[in-house]
C-alpha atoms as a PDB file:
ATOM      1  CA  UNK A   1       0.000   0.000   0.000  1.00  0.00           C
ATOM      2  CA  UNK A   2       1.171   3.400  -1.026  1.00  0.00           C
ATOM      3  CA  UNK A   3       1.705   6.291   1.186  1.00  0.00           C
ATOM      4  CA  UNK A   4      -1.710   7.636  -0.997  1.00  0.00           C
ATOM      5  CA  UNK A   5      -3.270   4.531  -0.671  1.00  0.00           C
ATOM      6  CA  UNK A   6      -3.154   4.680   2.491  1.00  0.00           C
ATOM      7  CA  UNK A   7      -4.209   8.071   3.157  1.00  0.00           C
ATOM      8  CA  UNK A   8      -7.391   7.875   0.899  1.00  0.00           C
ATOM      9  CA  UNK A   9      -7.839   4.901   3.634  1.00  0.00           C
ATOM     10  CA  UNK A  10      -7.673   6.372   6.590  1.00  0.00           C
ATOM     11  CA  UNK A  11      -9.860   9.765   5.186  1.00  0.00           C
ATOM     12  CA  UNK A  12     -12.623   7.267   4.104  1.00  0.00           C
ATOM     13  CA  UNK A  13     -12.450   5.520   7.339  1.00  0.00           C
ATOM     14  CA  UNK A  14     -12.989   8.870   9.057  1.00  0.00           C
ATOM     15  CA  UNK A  15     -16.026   9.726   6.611  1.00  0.00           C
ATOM     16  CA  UNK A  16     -17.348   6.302   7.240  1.00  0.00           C
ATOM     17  CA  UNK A  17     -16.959   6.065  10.894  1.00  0.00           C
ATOM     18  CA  UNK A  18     -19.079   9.671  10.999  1.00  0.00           C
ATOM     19  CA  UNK A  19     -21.577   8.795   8.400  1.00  0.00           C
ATOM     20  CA  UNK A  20     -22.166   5.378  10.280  1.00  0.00           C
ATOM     21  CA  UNK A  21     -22.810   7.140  13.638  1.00  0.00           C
ATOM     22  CA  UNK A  22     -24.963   9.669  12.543  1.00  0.00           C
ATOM     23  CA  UNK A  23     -27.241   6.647  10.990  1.00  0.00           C
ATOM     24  CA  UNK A  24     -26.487   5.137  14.410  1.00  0.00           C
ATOM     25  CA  UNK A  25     -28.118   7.506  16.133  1.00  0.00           C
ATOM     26  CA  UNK A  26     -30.967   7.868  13.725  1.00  0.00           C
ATOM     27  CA  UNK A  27     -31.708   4.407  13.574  1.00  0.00           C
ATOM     28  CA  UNK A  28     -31.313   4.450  10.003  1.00  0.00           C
ATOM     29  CA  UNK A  29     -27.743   2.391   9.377  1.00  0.00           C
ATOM     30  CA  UNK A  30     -29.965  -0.470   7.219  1.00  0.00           C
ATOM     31  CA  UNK A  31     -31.379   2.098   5.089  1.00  0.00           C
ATOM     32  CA  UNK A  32     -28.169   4.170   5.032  1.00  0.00           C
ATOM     33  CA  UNK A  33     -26.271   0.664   3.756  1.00  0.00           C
ATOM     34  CA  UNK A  34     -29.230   0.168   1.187  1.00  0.00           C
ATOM     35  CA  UNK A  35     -28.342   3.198  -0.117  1.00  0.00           C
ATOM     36  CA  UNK A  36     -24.807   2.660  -0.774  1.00  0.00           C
ATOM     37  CA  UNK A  37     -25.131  -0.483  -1.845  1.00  0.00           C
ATOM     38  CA  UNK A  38     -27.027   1.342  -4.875  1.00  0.00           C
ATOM     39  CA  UNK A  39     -24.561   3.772  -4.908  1.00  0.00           C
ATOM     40  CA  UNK A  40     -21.605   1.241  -5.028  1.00  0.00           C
ATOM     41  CA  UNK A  41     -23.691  -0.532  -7.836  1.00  0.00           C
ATOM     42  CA  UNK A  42     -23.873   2.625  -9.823  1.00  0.00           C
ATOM     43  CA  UNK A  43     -20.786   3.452  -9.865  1.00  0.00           C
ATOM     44  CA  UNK A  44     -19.549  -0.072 -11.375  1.00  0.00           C
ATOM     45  CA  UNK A  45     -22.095  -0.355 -13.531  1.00  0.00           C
ATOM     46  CA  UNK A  46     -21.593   3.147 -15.209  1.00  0.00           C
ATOM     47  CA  UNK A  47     -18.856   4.631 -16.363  1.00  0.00           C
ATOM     48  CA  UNK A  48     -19.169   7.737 -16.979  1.00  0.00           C
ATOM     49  CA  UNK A  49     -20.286   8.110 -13.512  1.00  0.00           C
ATOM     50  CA  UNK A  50     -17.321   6.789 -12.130  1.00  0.00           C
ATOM     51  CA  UNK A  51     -15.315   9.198 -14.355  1.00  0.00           C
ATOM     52  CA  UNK A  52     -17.629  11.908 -12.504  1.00  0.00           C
ATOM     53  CA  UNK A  53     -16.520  10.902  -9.260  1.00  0.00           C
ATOM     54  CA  UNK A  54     -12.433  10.272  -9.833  1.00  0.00           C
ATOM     55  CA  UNK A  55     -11.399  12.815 -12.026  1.00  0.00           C
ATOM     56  CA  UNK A  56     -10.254  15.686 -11.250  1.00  0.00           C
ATOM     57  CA  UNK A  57     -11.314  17.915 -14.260  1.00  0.00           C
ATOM     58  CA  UNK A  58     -15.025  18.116 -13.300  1.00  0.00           C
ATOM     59  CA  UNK A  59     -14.979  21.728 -10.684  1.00  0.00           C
ATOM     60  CA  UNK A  60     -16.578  20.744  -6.851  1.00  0.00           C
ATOM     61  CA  UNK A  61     -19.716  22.544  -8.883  1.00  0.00           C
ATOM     62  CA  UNK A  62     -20.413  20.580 -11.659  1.00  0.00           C
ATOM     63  CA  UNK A  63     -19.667  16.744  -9.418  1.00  0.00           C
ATOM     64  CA  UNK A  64     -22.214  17.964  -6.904  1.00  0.00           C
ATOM     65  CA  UNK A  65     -24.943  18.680  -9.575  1.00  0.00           C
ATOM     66  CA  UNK A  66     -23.987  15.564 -11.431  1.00  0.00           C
ATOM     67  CA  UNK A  67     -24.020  13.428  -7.990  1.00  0.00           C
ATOM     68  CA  UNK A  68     -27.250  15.440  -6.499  1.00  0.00           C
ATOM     69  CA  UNK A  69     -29.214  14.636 -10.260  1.00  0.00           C
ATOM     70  CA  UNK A  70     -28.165  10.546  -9.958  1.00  0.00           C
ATOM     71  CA  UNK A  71     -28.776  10.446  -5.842  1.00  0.00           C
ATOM     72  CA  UNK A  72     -32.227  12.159  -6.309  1.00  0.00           C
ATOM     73  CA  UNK A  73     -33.026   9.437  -9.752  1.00  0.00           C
ATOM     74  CA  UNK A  74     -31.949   6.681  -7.396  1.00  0.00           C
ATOM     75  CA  UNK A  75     -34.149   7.687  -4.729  1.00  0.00           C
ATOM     76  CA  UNK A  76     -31.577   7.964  -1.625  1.00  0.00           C
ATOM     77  CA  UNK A  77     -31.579   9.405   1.358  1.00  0.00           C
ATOM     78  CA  UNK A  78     -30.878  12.453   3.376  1.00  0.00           C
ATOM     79  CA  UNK A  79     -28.043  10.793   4.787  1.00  0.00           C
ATOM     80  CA  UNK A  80     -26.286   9.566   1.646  1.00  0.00           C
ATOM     81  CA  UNK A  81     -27.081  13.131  -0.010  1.00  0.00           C
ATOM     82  CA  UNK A  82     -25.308  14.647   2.639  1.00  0.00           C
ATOM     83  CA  UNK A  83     -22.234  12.714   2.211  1.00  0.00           C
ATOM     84  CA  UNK A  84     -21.913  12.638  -1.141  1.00  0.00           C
ATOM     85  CA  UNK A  85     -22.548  15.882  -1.588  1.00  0.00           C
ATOM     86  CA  UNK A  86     -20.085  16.775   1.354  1.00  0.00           C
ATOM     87  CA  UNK A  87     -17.058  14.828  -0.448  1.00  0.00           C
ATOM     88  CA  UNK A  88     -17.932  17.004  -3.616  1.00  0.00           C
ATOM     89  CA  UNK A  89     -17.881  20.301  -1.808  1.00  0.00           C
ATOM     90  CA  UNK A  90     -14.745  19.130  -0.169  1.00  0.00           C
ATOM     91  CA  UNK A  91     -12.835  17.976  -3.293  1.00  0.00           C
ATOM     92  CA  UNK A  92     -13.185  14.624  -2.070  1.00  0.00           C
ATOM     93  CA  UNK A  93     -15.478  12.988  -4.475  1.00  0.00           C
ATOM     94  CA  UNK A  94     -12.690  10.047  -5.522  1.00  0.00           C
ATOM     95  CA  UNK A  95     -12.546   8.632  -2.241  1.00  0.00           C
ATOM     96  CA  UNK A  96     -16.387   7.404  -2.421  1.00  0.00           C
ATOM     97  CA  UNK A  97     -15.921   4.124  -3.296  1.00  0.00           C
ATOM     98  CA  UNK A  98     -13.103   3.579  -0.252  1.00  0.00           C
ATOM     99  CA  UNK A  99     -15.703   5.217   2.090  1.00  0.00           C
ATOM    100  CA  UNK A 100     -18.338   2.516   1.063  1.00  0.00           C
ATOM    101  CA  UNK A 101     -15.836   0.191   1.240  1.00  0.00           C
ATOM    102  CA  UNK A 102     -14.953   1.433   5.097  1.00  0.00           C
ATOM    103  CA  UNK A 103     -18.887   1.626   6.208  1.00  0.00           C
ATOM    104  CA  UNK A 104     -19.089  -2.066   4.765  1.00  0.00           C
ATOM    105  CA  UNK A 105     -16.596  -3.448   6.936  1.00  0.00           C
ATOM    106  CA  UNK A 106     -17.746  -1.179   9.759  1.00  0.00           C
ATOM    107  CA  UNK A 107     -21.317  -2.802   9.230  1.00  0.00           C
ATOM    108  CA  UNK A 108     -19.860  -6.242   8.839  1.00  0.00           C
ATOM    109  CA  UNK A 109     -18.059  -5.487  11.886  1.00  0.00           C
ATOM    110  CA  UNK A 110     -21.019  -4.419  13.787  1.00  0.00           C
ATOM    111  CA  UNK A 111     -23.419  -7.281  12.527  1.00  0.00           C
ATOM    112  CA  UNK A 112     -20.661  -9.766  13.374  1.00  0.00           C
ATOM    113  CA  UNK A 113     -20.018 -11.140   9.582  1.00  0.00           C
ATOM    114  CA  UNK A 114     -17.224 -11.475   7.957  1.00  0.00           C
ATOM    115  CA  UNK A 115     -16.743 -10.019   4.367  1.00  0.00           C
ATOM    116  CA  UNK A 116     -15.742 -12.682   1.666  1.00  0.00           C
ATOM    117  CA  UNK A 117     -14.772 -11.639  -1.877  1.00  0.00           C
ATOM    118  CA  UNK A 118     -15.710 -14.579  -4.203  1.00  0.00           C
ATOM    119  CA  UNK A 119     -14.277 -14.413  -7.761  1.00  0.00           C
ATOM    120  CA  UNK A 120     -15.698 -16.918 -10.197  1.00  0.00           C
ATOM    121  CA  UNK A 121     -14.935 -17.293 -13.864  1.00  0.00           C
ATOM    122  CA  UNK A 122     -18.818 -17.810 -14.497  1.00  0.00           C
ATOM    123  CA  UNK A 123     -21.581 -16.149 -12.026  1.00  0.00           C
ATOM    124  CA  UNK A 124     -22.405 -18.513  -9.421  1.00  0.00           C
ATOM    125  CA  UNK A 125     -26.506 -19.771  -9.113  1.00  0.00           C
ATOM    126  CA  UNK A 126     -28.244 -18.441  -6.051  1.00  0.00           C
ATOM    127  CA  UNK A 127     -28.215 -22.458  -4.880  1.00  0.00           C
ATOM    128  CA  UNK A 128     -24.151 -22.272  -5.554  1.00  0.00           C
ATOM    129  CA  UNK A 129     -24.035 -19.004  -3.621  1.00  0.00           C
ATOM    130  CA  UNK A 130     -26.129 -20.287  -0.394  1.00  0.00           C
ATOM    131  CA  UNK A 131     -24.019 -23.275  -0.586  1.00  0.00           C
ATOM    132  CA  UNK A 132     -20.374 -21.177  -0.620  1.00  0.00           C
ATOM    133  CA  UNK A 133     -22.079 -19.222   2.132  1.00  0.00           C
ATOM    134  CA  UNK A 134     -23.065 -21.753   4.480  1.00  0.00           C
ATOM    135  CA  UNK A 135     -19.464 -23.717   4.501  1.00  0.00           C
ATOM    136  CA  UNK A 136     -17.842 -20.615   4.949  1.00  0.00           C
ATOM    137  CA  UNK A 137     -20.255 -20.121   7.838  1.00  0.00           C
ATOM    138  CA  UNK A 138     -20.049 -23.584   9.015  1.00  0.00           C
ATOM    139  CA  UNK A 139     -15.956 -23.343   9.080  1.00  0.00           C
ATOM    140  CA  UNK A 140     -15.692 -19.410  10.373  1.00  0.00           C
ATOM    141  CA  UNK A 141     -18.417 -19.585  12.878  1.00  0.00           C
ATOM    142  CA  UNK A 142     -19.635 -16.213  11.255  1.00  0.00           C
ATOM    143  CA  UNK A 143     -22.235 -15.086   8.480  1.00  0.00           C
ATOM    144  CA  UNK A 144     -19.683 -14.381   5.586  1.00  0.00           C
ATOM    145  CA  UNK A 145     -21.202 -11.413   3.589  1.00  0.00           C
ATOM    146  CA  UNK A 146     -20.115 -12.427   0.287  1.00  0.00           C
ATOM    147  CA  UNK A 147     -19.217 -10.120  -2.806  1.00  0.00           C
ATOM    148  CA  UNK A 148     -19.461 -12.031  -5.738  1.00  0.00           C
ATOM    149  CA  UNK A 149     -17.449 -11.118  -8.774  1.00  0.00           C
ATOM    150  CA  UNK A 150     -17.112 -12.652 -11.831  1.00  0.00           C
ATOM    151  CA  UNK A 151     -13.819 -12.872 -14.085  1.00  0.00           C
ATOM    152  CA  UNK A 152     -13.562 -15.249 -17.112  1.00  0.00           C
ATOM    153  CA  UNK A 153     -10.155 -15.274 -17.007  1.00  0.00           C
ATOM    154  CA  UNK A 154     -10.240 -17.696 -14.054  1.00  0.00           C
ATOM    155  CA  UNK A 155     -11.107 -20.591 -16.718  1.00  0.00           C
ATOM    156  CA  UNK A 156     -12.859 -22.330 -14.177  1.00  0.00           C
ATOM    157  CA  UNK A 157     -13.018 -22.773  -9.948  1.00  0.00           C
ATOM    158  CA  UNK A 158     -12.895 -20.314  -7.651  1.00  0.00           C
ATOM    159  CA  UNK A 159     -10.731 -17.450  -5.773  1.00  0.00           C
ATOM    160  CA  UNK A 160     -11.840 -16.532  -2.252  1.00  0.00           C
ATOM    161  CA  UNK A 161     -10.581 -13.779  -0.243  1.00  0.00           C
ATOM    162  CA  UNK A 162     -11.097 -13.551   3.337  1.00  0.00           C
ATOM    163  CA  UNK A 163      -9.671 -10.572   5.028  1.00  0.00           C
ATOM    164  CA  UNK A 164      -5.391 -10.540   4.606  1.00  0.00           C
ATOM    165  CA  UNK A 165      -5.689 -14.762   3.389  1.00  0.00           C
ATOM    166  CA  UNK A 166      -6.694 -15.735  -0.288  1.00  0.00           C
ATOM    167  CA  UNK A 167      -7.535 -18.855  -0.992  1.00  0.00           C
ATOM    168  CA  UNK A 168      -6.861 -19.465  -5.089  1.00  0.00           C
ATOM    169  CA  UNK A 169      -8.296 -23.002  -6.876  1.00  0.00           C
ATOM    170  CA  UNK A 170      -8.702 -21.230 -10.279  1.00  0.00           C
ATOM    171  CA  UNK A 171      -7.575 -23.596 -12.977  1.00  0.00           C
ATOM    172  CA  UNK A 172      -6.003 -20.391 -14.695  1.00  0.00           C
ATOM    173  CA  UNK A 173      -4.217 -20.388 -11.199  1.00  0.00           C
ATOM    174  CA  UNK A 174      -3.583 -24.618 -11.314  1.00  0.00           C
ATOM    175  CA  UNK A 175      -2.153 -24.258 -15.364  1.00  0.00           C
ATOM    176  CA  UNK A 176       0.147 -21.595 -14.481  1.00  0.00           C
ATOM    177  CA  UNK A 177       1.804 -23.696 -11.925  1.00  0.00           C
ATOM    178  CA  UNK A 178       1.527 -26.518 -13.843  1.00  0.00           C
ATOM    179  CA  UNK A 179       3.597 -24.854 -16.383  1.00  0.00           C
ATOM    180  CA  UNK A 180       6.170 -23.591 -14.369  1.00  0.00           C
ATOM    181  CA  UNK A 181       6.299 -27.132 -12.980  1.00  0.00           C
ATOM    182  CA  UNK A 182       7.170 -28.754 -16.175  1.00  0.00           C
ATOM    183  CA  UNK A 183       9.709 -25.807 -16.923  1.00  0.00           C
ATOM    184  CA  UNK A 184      11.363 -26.317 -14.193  1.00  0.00           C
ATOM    185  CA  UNK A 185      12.187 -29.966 -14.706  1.00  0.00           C
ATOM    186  CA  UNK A 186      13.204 -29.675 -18.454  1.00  0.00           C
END
């Protein structure tokens, strides 16, 4: 982790620790992580709103009337408005995506789950999913909250990241060491 990297980390973890307590005390943390959920969605499904958010050529004026049009389409609430619109008028717009990222694990954290990023070459069935989830369950002792991402590159199988351990049975994963198995002995 860069020295950035790990400033844009610790600023989203300070926008998410605030933005989690004010829903805190408004009883309103499940709607609050509805709402940036659909945020979080947005901004990977569209580009052009991501570009809206990261770069740095759009003036604090023209990402907050950008952000406040999509936030009002999507229906969100005061709470997200205020946040998002806070990070524009601040200049602070890229770090979005880490401060989702921050109230996640702050949620997770909270609920008692444990986040597990699940890369697939294919999208799993719902029936695969529950599955995934209840053997991690069954062999953390915690609901796993799983992100689900899929990458055809994999080939096939499955990489699973739990916190700081990865866990990698991708047959892209499998070839490659195959490979530099039978290099190795020629």
């Amino acid at each position: 982790m860069t020295s950035d990297d790990s400033r844009t980390g610790g600023l989203a973890l300070r926008y998410a620790t605030a933005v989690f307590e004010l829903a805190a005390e408004e009883r309103a943390i499940d709607s609050l992580a509805a709402d940036l959920a659909s945020l979080k969605a947005l901004l990977q499904a569209s580009p052009d709103l991501s570009r809206l958010v990261r770069s740095p050529l759009f003036s604090r004026e023209q990402q907050a009337k950008g952000m406040a049009a999509v936030l009002a389409k999507a229906g969100a609430g005061p709470l997200v408005r205020k946040l998002v619109l806070l990070l524009a008028k601040k200049r602070r717009l890229f770090a979005l995506s880490n401060v989702i990222r921050a109230f996640e694990s702050l949620l997770a954290k909270q609920r008692g789950e444990i986040a597990a990023q699940v890369t697939s070459a294919r999208a799993l069935s719902a029936a695969e999913a529950d599955e995934l989830k209840h053997l991690l369950k069954s062999r953390l002792g915690r609901e796993p909250r799983l992100e689900l991402i899929v990458d055809p590159s994999l080939l096939g199988g499955l990489r699973l990241k739990l916190g700081s351990r990865m866990i990698d049975s991708s047959l892209r994963t499998k070839l490659e060491g195959l490979r530099a198995a039978m290099k190795g002995s020629s």
